[in-house]
C-alpha atoms as a PDB file:
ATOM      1  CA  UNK A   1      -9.846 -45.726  14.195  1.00  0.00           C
ATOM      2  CA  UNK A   2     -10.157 -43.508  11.385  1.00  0.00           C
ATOM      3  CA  UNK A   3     -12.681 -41.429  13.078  1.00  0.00           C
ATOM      4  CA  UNK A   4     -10.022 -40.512  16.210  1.00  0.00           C
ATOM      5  CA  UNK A   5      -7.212 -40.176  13.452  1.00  0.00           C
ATOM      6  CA  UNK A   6      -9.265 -37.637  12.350  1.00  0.00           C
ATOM      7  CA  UNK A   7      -9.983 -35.771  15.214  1.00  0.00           C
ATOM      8  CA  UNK A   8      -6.409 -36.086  16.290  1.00  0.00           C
ATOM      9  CA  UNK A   9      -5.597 -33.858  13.321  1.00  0.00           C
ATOM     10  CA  UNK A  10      -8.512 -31.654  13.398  1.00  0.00           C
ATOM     11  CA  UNK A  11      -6.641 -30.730  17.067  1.00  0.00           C
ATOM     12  CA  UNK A  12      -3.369 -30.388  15.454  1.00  0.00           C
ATOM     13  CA  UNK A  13      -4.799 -28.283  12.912  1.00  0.00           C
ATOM     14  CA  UNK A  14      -6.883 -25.739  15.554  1.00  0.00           C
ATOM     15  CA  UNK A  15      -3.746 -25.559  17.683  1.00  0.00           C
ATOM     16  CA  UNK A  16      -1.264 -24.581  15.222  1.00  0.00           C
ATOM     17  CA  UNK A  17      -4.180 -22.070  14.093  1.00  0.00           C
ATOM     18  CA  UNK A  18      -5.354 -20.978  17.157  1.00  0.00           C
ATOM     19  CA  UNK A  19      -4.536 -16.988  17.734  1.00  0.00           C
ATOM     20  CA  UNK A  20      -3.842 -17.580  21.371  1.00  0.00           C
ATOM     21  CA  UNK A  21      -0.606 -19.348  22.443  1.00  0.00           C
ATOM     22  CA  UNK A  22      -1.294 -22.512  24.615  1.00  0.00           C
ATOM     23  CA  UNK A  23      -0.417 -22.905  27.800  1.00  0.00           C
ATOM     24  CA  UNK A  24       3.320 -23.716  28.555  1.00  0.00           C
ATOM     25  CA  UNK A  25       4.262 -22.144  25.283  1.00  0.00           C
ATOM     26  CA  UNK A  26       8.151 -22.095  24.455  1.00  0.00           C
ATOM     27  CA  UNK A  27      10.106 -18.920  25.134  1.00  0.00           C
ATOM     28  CA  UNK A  28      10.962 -18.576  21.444  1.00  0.00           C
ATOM     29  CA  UNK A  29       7.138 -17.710  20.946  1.00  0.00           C
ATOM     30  CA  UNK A  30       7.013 -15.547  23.814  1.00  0.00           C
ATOM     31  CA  UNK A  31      10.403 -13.180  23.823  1.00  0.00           C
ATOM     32  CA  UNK A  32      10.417 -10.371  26.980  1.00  0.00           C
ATOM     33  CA  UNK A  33       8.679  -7.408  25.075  1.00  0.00           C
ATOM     34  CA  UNK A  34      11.581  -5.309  26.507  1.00  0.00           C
ATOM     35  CA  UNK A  35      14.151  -7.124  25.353  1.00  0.00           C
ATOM     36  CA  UNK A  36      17.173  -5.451  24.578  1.00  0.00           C
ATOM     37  CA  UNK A  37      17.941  -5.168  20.521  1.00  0.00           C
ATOM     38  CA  UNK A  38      20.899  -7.603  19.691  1.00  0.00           C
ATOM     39  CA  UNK A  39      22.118  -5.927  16.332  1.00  0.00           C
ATOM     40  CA  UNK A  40      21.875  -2.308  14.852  1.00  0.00           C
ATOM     41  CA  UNK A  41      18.214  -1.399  13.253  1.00  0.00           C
ATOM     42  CA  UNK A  42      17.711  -1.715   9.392  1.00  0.00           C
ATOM     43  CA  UNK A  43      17.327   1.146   7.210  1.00  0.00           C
ATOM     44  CA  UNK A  44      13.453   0.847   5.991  1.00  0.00           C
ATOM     45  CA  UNK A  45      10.564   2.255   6.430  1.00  0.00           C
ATOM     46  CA  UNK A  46       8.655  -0.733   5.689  1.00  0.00           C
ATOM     47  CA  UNK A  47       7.373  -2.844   8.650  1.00  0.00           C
ATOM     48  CA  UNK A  48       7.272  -5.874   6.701  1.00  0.00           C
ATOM     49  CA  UNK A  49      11.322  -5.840   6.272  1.00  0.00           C
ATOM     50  CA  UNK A  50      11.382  -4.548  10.310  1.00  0.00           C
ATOM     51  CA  UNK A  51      12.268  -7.547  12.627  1.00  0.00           C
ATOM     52  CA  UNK A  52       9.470  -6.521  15.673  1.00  0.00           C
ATOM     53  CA  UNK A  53      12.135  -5.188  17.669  1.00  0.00           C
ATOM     54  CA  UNK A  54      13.151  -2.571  14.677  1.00  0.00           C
ATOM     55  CA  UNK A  55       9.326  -1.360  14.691  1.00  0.00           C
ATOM     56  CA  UNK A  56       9.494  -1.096  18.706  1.00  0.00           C
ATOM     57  CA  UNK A  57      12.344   0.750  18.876  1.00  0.00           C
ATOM     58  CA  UNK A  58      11.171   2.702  15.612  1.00  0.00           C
ATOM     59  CA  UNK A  59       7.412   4.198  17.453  1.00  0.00           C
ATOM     60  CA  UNK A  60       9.958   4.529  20.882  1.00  0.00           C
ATOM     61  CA  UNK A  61      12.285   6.861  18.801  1.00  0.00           C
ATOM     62  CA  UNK A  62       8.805   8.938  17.162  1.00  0.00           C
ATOM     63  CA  UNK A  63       7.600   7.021  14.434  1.00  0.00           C
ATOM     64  CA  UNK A  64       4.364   6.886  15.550  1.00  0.00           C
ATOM     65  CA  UNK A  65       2.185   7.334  12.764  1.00  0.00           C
ATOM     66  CA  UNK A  66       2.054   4.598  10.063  1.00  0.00           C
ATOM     67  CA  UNK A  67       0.744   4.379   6.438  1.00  0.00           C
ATOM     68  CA  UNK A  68      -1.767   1.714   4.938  1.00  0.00           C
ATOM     69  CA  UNK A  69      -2.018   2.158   1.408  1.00  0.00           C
ATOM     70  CA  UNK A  70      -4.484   0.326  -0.989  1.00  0.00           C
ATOM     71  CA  UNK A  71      -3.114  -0.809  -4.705  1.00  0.00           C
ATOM     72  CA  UNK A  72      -4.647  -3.396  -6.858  1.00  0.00           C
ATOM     73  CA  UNK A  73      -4.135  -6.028  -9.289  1.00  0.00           C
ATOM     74  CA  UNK A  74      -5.930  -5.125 -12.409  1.00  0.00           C
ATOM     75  CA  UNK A  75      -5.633  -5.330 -16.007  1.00  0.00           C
ATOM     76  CA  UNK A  76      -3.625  -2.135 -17.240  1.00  0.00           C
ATOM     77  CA  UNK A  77      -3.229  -2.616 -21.247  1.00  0.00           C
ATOM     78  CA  UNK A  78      -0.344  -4.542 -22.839  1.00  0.00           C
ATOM     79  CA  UNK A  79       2.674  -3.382 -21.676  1.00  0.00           C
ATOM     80  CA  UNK A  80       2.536  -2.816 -17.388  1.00  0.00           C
ATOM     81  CA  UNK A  81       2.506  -5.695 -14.848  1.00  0.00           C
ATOM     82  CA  UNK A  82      -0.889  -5.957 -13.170  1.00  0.00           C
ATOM     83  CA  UNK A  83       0.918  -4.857  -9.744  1.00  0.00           C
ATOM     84  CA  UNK A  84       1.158  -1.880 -11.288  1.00  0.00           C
ATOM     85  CA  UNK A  85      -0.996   0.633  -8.540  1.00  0.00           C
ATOM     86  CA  UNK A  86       2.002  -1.843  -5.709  1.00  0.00           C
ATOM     87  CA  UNK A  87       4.850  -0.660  -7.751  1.00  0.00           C
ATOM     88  CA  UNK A  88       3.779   2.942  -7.682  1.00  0.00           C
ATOM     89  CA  UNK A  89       2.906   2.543  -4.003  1.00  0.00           C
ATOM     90  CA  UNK A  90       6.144   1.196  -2.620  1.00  0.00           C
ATOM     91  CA  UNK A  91       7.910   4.030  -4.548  1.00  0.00           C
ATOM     92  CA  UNK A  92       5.485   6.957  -2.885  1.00  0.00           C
ATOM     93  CA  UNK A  93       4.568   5.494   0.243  1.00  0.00           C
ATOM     94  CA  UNK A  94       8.709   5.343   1.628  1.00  0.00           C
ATOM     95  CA  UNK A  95       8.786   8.736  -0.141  1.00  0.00           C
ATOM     96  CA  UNK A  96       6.082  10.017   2.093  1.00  0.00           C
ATOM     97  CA  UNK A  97       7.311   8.202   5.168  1.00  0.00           C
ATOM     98  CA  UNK A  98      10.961   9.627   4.731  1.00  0.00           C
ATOM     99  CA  UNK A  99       9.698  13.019   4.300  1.00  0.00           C
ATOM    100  CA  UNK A 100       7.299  13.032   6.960  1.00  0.00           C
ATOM    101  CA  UNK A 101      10.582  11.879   9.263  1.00  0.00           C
ATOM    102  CA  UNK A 102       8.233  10.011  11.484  1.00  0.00           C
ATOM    103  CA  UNK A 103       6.126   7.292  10.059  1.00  0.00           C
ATOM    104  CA  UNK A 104       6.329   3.619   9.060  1.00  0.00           C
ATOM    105  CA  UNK A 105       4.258   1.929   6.108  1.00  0.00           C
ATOM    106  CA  UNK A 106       2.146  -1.351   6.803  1.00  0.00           C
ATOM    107  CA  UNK A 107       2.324  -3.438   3.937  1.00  0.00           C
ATOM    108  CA  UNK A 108       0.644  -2.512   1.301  1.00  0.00           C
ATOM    109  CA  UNK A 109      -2.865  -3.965   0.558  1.00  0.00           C
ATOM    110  CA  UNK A 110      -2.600  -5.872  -2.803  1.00  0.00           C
ATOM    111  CA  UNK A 111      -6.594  -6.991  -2.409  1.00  0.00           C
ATOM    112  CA  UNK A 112      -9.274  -4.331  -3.827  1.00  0.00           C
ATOM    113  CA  UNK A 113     -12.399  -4.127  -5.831  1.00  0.00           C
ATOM    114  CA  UNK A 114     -11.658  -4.658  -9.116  1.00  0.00           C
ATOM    115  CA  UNK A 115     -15.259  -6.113 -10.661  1.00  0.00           C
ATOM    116  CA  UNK A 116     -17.618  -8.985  -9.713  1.00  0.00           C
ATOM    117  CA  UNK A 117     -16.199 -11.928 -10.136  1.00  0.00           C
ATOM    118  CA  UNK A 118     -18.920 -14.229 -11.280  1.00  0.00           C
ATOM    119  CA  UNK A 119     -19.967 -13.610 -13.681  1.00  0.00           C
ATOM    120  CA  UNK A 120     -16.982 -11.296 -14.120  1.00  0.00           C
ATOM    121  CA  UNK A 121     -17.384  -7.310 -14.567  1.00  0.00           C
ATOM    122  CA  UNK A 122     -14.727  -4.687 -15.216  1.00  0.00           C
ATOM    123  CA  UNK A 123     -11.034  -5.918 -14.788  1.00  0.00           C
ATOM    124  CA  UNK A 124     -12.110  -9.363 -13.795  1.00  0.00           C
ATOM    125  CA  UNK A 125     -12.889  -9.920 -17.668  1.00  0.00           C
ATOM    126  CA  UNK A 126      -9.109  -9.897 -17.991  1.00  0.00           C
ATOM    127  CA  UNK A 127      -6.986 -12.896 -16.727  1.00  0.00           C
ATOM    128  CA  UNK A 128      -4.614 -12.134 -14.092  1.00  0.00           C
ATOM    129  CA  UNK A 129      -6.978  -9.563 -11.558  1.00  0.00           C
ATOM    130  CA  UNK A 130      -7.923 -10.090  -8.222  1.00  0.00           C
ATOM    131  CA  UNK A 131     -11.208  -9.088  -7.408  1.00  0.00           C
ATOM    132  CA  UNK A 132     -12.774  -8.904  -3.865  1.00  0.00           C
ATOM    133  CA  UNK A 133     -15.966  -7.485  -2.450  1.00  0.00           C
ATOM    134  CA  UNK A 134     -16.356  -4.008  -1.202  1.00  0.00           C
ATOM    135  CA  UNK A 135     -17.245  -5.512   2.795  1.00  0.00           C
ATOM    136  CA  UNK A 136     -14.247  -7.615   2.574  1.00  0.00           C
ATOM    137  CA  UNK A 137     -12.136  -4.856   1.443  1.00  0.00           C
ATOM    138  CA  UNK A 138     -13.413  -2.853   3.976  1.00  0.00           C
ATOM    139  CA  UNK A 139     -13.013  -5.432   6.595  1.00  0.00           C
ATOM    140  CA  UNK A 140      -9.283  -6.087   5.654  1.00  0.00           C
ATOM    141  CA  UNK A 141      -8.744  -2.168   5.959  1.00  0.00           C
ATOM    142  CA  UNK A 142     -10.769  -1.923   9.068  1.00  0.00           C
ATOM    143  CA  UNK A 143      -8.544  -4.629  10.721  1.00  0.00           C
ATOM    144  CA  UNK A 144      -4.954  -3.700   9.248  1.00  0.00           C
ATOM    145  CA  UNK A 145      -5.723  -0.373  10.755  1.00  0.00           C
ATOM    146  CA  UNK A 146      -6.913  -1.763  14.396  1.00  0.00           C
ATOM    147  CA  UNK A 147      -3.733  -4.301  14.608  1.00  0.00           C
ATOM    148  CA  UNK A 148      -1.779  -0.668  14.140  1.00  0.00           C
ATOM    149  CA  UNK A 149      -4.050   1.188  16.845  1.00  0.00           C
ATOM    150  CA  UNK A 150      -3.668  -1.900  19.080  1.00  0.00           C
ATOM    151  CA  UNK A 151       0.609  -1.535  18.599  1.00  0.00           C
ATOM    152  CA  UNK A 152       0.358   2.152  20.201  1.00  0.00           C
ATOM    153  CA  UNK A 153       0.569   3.969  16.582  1.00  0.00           C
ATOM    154  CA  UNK A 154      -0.937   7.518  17.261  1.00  0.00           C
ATOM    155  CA  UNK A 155      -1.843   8.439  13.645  1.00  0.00           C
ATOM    156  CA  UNK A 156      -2.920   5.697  10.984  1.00  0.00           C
ATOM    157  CA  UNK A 157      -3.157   7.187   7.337  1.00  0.00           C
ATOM    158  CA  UNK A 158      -4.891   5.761   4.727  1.00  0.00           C
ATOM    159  CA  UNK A 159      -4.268   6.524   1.073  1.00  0.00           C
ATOM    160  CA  UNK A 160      -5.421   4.136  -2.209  1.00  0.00           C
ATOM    161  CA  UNK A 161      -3.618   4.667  -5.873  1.00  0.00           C
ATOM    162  CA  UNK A 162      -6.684   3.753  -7.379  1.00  0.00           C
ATOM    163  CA  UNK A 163     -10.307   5.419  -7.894  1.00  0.00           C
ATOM    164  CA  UNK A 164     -12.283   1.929  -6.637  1.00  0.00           C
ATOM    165  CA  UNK A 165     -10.263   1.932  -3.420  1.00  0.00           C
ATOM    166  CA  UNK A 166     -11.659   5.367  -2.226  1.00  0.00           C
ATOM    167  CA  UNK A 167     -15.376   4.994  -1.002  1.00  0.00           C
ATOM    168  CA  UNK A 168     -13.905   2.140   1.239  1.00  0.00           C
ATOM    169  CA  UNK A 169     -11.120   4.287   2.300  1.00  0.00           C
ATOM    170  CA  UNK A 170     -13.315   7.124   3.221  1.00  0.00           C
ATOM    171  CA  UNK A 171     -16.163   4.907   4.943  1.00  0.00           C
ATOM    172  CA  UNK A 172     -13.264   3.223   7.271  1.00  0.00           C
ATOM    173  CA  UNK A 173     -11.810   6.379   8.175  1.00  0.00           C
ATOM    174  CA  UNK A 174     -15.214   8.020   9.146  1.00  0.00           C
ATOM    175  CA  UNK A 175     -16.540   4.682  11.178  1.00  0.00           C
ATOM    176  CA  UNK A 176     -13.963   4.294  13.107  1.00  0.00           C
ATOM    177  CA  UNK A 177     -12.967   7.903  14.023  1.00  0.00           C
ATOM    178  CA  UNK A 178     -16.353   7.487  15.272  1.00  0.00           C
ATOM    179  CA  UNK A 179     -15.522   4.267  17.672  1.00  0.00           C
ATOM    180  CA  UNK A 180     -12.388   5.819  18.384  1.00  0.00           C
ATOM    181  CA  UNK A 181     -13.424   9.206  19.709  1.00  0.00           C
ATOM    182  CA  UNK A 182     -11.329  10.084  22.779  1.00  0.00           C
ATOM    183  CA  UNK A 183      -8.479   7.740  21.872  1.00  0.00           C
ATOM    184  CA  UNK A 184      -4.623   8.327  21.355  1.00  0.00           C
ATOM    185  CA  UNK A 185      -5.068   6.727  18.507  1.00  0.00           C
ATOM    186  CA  UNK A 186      -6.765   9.011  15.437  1.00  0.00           C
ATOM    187  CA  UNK A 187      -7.174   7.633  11.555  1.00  0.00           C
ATOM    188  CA  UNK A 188      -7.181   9.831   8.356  1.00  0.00           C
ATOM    189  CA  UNK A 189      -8.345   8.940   4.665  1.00  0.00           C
ATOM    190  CA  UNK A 190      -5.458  11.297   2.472  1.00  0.00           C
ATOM    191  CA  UNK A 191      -7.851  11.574  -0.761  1.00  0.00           C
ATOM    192  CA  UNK A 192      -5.400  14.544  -2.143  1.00  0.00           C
ATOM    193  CA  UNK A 193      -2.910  11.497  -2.816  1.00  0.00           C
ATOM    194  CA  UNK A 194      -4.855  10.106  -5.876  1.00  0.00           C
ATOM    195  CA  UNK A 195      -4.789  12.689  -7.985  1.00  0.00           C
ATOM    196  CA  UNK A 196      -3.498  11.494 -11.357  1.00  0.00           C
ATOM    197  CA  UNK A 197      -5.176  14.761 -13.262  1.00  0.00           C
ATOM    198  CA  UNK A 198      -3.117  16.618 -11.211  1.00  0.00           C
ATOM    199  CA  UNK A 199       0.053  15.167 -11.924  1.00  0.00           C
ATOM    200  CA  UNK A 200      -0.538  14.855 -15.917  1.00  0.00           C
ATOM    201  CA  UNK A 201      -0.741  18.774 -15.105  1.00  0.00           C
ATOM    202  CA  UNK A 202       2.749  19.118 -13.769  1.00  0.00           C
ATOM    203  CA  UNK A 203       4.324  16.751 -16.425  1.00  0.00           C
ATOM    204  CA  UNK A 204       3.021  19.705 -18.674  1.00  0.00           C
ATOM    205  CA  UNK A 205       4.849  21.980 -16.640  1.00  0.00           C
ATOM    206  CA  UNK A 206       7.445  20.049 -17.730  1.00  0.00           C
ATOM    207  CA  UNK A 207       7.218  20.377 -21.476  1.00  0.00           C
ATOM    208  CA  UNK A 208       5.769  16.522 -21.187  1.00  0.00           C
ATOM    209  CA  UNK A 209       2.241  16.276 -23.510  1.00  0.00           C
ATOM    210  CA  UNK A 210       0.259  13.235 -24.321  1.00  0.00           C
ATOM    211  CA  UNK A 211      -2.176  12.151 -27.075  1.00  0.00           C
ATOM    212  CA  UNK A 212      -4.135   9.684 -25.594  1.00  0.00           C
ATOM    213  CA  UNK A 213      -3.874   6.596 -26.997  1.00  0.00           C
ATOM    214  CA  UNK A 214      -6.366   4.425 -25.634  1.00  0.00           C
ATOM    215  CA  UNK A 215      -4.585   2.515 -23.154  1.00  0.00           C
ATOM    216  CA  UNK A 216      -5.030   1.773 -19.018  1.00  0.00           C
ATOM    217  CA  UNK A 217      -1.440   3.460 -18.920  1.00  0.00           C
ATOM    218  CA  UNK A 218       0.145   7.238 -19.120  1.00  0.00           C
ATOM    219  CA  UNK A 219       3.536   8.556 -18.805  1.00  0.00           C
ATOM    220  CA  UNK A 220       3.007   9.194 -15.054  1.00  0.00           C
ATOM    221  CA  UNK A 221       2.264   5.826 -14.183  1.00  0.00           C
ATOM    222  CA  UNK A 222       4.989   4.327 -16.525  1.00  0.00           C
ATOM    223  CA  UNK A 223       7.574   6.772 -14.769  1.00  0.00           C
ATOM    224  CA  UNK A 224       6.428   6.054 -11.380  1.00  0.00           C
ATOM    225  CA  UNK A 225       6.694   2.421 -11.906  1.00  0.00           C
ATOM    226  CA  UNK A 226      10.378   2.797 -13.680  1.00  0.00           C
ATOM    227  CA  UNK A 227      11.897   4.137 -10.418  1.00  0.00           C
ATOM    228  CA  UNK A 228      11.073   0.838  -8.894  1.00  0.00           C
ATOM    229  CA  UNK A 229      11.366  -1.752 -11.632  1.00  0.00           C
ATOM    230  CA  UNK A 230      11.221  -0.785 -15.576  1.00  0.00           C
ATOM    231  CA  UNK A 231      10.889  -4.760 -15.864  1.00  0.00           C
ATOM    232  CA  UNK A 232       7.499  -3.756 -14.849  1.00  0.00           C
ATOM    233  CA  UNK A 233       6.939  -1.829 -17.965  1.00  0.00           C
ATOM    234  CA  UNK A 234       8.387  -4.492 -20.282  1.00  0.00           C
ATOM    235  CA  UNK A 235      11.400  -1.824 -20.871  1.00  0.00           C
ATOM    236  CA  UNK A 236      13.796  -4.226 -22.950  1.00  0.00           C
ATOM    237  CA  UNK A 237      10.755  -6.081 -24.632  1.00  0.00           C
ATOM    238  CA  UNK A 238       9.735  -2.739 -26.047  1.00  0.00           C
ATOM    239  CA  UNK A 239      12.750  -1.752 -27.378  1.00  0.00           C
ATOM    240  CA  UNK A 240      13.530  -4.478 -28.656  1.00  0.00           C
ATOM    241  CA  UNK A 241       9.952  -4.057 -30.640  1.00  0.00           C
ATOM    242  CA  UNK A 242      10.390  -0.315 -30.923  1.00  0.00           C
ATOM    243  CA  UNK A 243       7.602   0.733 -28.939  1.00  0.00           C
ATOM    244  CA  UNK A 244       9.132   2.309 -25.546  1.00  0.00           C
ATOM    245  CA  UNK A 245       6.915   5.247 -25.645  1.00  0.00           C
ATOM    246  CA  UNK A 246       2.973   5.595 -24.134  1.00  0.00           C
ATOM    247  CA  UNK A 247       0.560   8.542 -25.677  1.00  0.00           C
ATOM    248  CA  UNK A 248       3.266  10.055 -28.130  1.00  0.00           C
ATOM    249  CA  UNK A 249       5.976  10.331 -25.883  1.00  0.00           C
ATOM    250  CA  UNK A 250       9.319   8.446 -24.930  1.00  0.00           C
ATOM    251  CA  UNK A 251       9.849   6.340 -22.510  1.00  0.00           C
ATOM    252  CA  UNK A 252      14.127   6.731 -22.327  1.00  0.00           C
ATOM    253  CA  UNK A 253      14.311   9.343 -19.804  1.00  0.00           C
ATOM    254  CA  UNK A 254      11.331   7.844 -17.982  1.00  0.00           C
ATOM    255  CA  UNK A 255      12.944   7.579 -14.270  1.00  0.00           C
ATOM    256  CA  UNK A 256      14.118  10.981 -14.776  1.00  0.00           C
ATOM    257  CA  UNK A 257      10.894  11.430 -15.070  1.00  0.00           C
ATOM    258  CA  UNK A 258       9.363   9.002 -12.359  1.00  0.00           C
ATOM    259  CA  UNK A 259      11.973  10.464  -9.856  1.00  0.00           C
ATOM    260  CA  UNK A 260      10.373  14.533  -9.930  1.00  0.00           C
ATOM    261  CA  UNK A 261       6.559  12.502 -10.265  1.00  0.00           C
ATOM    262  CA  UNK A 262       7.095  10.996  -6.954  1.00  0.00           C
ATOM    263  CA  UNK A 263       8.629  14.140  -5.421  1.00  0.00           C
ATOM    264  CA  UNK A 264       5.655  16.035  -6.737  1.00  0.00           C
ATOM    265  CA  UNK A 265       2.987  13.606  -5.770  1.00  0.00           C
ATOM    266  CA  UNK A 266       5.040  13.205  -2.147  1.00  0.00           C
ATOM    267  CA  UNK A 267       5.261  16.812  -1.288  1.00  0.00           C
ATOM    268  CA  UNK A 268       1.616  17.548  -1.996  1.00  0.00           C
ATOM    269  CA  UNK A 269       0.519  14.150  -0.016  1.00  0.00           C
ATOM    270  CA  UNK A 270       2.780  15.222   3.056  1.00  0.00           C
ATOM    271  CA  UNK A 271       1.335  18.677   3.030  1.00  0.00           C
ATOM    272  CA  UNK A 272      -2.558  17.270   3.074  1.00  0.00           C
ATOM    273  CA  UNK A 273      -1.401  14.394   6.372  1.00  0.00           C
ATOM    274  CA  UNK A 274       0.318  17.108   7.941  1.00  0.00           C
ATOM    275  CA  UNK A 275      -2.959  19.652   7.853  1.00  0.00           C
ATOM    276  CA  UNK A 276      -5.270  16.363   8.680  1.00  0.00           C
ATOM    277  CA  UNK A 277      -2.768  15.336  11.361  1.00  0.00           C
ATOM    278  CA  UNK A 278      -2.719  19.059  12.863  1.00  0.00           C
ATOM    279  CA  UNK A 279      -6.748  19.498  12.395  1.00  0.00           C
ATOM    280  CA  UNK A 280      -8.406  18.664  16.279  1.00  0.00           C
ATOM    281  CA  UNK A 281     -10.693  16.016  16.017  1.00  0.00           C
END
């Protein structure tokens, strides 16, 4: 008895994880692919807050090239949530899509190298990081960006917010531009996004200077955050303690500030996808 009970649910279990549909399937799981859209199309970029018929009519009006951006979730010093490479990205990668006029943005990829994990190296000495290996990452890429080749997107661009994420970046791009050669579909790695050197640079064009004080944290990165959440900083927290600044400078007018950092960072990324996306294979 107990050994049919539990095969019963070991067949329960592969059907309801089973990629294909069975047989007989209800129409609920299997809508008309050219079914009409009932209701008018939400504003966003993002294909996670698309219903599928929002991202169909989306790549049938032009948006046919989507992003897949790498973050992390790290340890980055006492005052920034360790989403903090996701908050940047969901502030730079609709910037990018909006200017660009004709992309989407896969989720972004919250997974990434951060250190082994036992025993633990890098940010996996610090509680709260997520660590996986460099194949897996690399296999999660490699598969985000075929489930976009295999929905008829013509250009998949891949860009990472942090310095780990970039070898895997660079070795998916050139692997499967390889399988891929003679296909509508074509893949670029974007390193000219991640480029923080080159953004502390313009903040000095700005008459914005920092002392470096030691921490996994700058004024970019704080201001880039702020435009999506300054809960993500710990805004009221540091007030409240009197320490809303990061390497000697303050923090009040950071959005200001995080609003002309993603414009920057934006117009320079759109430029380098719009060269790559021009260049003939």
């Amino acid at each position: 008895m107990r050994t049919a009970l539990c095969g019963f649910f070991a067949a329960i279990l592969a059907a309801q994880t089973s990629p294909t549909l069975p047989a007989g399937a209800p129409p609920a799981m299997t809508p008309d692919p050219n079914m009409p859209r009932p209701i008018a199309a939400y504003d966003s970029v993002f294909i996670e807050e698309l219903t599928w018929l929002e991202v169909r009519d989306a790549m049938r009006a032009g948006r046919r090239t989507v992003i897949i951006a790498t973050g992390g979730v790290e340890q980055n010093g006492p005052y920034l949530a360790t989403g903090k490479h996701n908050y940047i990205l969901r502030a730079m990668t609709e910037a990018i899509a909006r200017k660009l006029g004709n992309a989407l943005v896969a989720p972004i990829v919250p997974f990434v190298p951060e250190g082994d994990i036992d025993p633990p190296t890098a940010h996996m000495r610090y509680p709260g990081s997520i660590s996986v290996s460099e194949d897996t990452y690399r296999r999660l890429v490699r598969d985000i960006a075929s489930s976009m080749k295999t929905h008829g997107f013509e250009h998949i661009i891949l860009i990472g917010d942090s310095g780990g994420n970039q070898a895997g970046l660079k070795a998916v791009s050139e692997e499967l531009s390889v399988q891929w050669a003679g296909a509508k579909t074509r893949i670029h790695h974007i390193p000219e996004f991640y480029d923080y050197p080159g953004l502390t640079a313009y903040l000095e064009t700005l008459g914005i200077r920092q002392k470096d004080e030691g921490f996994h944290d700058d004024v970019g990165i704080s201001s880039l955050m702020m435009t999506v959440d300054p809960n993500a900083v710990r805004m009221t927290q540091r007030k409240a303690a009197g320490k809303f600044s990061i390497n000697g400078v303050n923090l009040d007018n950071g959005v200001e500030i995080g609003r002309k950092a993603v414009e920057f960072r934006a117009n320079k990324t759109v430029a380098a996808i719009r060269k790559a996306v021009e260049k003939r294979p």
